[in-house]
C-alpha atoms as a PDB file:
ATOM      1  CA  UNK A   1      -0.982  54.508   2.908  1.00  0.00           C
ATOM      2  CA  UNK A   2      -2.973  57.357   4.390  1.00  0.00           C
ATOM      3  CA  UNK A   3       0.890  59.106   5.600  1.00  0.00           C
ATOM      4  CA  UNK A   4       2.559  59.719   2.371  1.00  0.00           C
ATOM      5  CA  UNK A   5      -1.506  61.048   0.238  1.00  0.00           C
ATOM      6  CA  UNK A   6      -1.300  64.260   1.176  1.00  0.00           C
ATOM      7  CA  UNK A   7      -3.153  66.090  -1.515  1.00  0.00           C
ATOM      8  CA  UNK A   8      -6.640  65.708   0.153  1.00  0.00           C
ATOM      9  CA  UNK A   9      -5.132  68.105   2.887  1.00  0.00           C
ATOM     10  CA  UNK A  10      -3.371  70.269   0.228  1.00  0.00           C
ATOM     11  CA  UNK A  11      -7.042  70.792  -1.041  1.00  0.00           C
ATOM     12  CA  UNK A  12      -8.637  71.543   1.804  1.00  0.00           C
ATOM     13  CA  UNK A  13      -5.870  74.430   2.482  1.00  0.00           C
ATOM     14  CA  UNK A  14      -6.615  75.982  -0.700  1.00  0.00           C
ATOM     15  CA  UNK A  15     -10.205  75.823  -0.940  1.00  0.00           C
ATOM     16  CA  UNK A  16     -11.123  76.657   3.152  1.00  0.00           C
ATOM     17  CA  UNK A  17     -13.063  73.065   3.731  1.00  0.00           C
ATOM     18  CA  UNK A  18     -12.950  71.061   6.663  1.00  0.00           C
ATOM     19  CA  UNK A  19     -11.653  68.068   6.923  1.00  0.00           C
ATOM     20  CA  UNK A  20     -13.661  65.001   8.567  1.00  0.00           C
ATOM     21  CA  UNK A  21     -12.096  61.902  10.137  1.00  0.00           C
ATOM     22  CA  UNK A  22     -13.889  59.052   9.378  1.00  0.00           C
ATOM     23  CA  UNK A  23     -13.097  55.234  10.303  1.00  0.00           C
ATOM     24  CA  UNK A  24     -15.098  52.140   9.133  1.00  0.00           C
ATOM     25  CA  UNK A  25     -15.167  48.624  11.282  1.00  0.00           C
ATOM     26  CA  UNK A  26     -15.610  45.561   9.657  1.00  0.00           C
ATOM     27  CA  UNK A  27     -14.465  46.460   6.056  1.00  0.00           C
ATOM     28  CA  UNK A  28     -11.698  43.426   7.123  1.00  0.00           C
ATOM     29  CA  UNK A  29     -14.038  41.112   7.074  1.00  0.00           C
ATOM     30  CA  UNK A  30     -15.724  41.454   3.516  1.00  0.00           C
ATOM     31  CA  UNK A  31     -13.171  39.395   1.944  1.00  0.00           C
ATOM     32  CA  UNK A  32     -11.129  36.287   3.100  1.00  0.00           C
ATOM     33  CA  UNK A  33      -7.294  37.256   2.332  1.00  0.00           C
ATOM     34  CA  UNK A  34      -4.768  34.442   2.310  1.00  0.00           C
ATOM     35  CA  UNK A  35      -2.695  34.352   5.244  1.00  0.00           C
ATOM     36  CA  UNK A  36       0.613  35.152   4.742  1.00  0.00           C
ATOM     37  CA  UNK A  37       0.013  37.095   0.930  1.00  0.00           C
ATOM     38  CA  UNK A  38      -0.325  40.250   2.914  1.00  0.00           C
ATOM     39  CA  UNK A  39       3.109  40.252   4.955  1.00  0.00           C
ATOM     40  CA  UNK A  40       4.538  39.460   1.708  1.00  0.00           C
ATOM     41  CA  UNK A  41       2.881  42.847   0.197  1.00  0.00           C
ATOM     42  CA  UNK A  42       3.965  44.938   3.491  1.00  0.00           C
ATOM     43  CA  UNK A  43       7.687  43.855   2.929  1.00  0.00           C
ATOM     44  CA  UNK A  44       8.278  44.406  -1.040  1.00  0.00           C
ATOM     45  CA  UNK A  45       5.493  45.459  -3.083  1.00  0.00           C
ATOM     46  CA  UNK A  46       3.383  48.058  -1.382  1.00  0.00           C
ATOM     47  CA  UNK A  47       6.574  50.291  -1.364  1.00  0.00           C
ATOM     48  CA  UNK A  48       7.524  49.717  -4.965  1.00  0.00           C
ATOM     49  CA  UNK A  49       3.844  50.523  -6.286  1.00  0.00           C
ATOM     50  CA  UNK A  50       2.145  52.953  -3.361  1.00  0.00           C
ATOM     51  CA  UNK A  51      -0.840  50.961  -2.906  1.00  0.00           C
ATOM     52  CA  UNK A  52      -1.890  47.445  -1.445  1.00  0.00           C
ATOM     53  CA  UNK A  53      -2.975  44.782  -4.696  1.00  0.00           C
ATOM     54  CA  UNK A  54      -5.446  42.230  -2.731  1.00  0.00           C
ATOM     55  CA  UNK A  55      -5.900  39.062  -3.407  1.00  0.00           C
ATOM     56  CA  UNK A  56      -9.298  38.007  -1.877  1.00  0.00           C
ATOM     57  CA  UNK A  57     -12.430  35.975  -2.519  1.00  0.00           C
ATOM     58  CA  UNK A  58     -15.933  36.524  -0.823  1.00  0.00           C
ATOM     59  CA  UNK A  59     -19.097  35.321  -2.155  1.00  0.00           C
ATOM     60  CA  UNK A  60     -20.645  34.260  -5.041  1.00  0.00           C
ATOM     61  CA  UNK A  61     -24.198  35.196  -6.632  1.00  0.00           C
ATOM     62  CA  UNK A  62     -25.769  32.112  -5.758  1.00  0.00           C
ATOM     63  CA  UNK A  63     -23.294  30.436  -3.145  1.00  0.00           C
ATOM     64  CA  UNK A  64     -21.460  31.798  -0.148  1.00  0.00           C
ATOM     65  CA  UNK A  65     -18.133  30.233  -0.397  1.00  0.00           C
ATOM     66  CA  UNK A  66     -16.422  31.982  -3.088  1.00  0.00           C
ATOM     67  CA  UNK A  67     -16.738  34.788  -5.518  1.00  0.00           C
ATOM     68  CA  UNK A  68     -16.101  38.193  -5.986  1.00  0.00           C
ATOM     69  CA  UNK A  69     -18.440  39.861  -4.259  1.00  0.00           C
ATOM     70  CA  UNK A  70     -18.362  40.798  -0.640  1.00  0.00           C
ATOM     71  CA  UNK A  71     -19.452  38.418   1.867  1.00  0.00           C
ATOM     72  CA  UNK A  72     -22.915  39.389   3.863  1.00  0.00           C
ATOM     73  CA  UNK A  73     -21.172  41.404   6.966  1.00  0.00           C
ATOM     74  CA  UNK A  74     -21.888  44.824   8.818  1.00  0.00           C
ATOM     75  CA  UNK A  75     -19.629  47.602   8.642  1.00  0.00           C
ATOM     76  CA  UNK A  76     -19.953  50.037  11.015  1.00  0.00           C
ATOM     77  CA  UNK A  77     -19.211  53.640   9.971  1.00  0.00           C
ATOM     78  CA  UNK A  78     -17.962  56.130  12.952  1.00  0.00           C
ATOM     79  CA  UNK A  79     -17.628  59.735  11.829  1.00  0.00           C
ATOM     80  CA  UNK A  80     -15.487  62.554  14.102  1.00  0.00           C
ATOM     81  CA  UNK A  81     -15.932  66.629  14.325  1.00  0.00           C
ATOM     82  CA  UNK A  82     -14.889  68.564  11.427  1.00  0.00           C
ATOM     83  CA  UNK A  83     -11.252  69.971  11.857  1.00  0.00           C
ATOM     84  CA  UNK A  84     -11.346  73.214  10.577  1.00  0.00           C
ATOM     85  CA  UNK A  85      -8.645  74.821   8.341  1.00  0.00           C
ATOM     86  CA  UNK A  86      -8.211  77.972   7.166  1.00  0.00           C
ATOM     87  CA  UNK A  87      -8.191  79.103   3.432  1.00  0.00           C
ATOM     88  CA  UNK A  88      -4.963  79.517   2.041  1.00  0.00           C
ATOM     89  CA  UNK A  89      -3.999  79.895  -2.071  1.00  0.00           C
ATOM     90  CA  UNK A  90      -0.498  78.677  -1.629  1.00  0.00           C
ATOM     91  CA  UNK A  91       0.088  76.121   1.253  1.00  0.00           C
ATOM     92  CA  UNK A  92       3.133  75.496   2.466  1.00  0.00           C
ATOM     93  CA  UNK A  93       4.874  72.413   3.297  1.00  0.00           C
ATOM     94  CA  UNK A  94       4.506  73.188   7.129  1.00  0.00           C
ATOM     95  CA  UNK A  95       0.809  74.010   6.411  1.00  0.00           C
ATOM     96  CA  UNK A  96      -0.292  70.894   4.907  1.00  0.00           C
ATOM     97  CA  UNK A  97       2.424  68.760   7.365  1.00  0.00           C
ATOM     98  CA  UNK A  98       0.469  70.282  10.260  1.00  0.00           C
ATOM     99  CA  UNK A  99      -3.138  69.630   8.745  1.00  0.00           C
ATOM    100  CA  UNK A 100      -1.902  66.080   7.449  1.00  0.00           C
ATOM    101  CA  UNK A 101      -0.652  65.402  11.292  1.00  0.00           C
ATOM    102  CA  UNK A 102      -3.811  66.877  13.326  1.00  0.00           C
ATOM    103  CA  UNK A 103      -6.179  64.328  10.917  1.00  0.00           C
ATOM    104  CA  UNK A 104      -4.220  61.501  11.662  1.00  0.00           C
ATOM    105  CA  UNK A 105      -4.347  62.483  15.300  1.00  0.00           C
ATOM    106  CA  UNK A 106      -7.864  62.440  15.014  1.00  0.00           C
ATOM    107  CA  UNK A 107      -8.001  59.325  13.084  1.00  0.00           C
ATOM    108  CA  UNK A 108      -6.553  57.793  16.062  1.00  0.00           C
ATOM    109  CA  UNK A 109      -8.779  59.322  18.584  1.00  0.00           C
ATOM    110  CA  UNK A 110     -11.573  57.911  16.847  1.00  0.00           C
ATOM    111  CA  UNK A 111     -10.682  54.585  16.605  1.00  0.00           C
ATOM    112  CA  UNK A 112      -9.653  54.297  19.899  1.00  0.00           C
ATOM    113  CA  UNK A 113     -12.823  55.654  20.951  1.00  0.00           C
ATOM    114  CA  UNK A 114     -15.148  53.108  19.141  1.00  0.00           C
ATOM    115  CA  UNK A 115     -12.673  49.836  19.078  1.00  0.00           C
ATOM    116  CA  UNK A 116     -14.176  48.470  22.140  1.00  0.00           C
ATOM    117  CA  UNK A 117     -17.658  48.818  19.968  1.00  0.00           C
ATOM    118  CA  UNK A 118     -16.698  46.869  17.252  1.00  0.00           C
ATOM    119  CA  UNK A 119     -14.630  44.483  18.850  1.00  0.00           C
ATOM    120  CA  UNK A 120     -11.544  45.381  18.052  1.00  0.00           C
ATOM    121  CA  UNK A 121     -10.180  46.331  21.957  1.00  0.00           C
ATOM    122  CA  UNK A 122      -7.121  44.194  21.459  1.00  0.00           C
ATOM    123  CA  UNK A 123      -6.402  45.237  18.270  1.00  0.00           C
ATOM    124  CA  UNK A 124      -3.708  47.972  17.442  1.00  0.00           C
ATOM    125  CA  UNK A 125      -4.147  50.843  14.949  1.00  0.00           C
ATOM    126  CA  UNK A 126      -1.871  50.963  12.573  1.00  0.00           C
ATOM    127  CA  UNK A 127      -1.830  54.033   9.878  1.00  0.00           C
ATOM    128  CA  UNK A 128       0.865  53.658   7.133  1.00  0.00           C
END
């Protein structure tokens, strides 16, 4: 849901700060998620509500079958160059549009720089 929050960019515009694209591997596999539940949220919820509702179990506090907390796994944080961006009071739509677009770029470039890693070489990025 990264494309339509665009306030994060909006903020760095007006305050000067730099933006840093960050992507975490392995976040996937903290929680088992019913196959089939999540196609069903692509196709008619996420658009009505903005955001993705999980339903999920991981571990429990003595077992490691089922609970709520996450299961025992690594994730692997990978961090980018800062993008600069220049300090401007009043953004315009172009402004932040052209900010928003260059940090998804770089989103990209990241992950496709690191997938092979963490495993994830067949796996396609996909930013909505």
């Amino acid at each position: 849901v990264i494309k339509k929050r665009k306030g994060f960019v909006k903020l760095a515009l007006e305050t000067g700060s730099q933006l840093v694209p960050v992507f975490s591997f392995g976040e996937k596999e903290l929680f088992f998620q019913p196959a089939g539940y999540n196609s069903f949220l692509e196709k008619h919820l996420v658009n009505k509500i903005g955001f993705y509702p999980v339903a999920f179990s991981g571990r429990g506090y003595v077992q490691n079958w089922f609970g709520i907390l996450p299961k025992k796994q690594a994730i692997h944080v990978v961090v980018g160059e800062p993008i600069q961006s220049s300090k401007i009071d009043a953004p315009s739509h172009q402004d932040i549009e052209s900010l928003h677009e260059r940090y998804i770029e770089e989103v990209e470039k990241l992950y496709n720089a690191h997938k092979a890693s963490y495993g994830c070489e067949n796996i396609q990025l996909e930013i909505i």
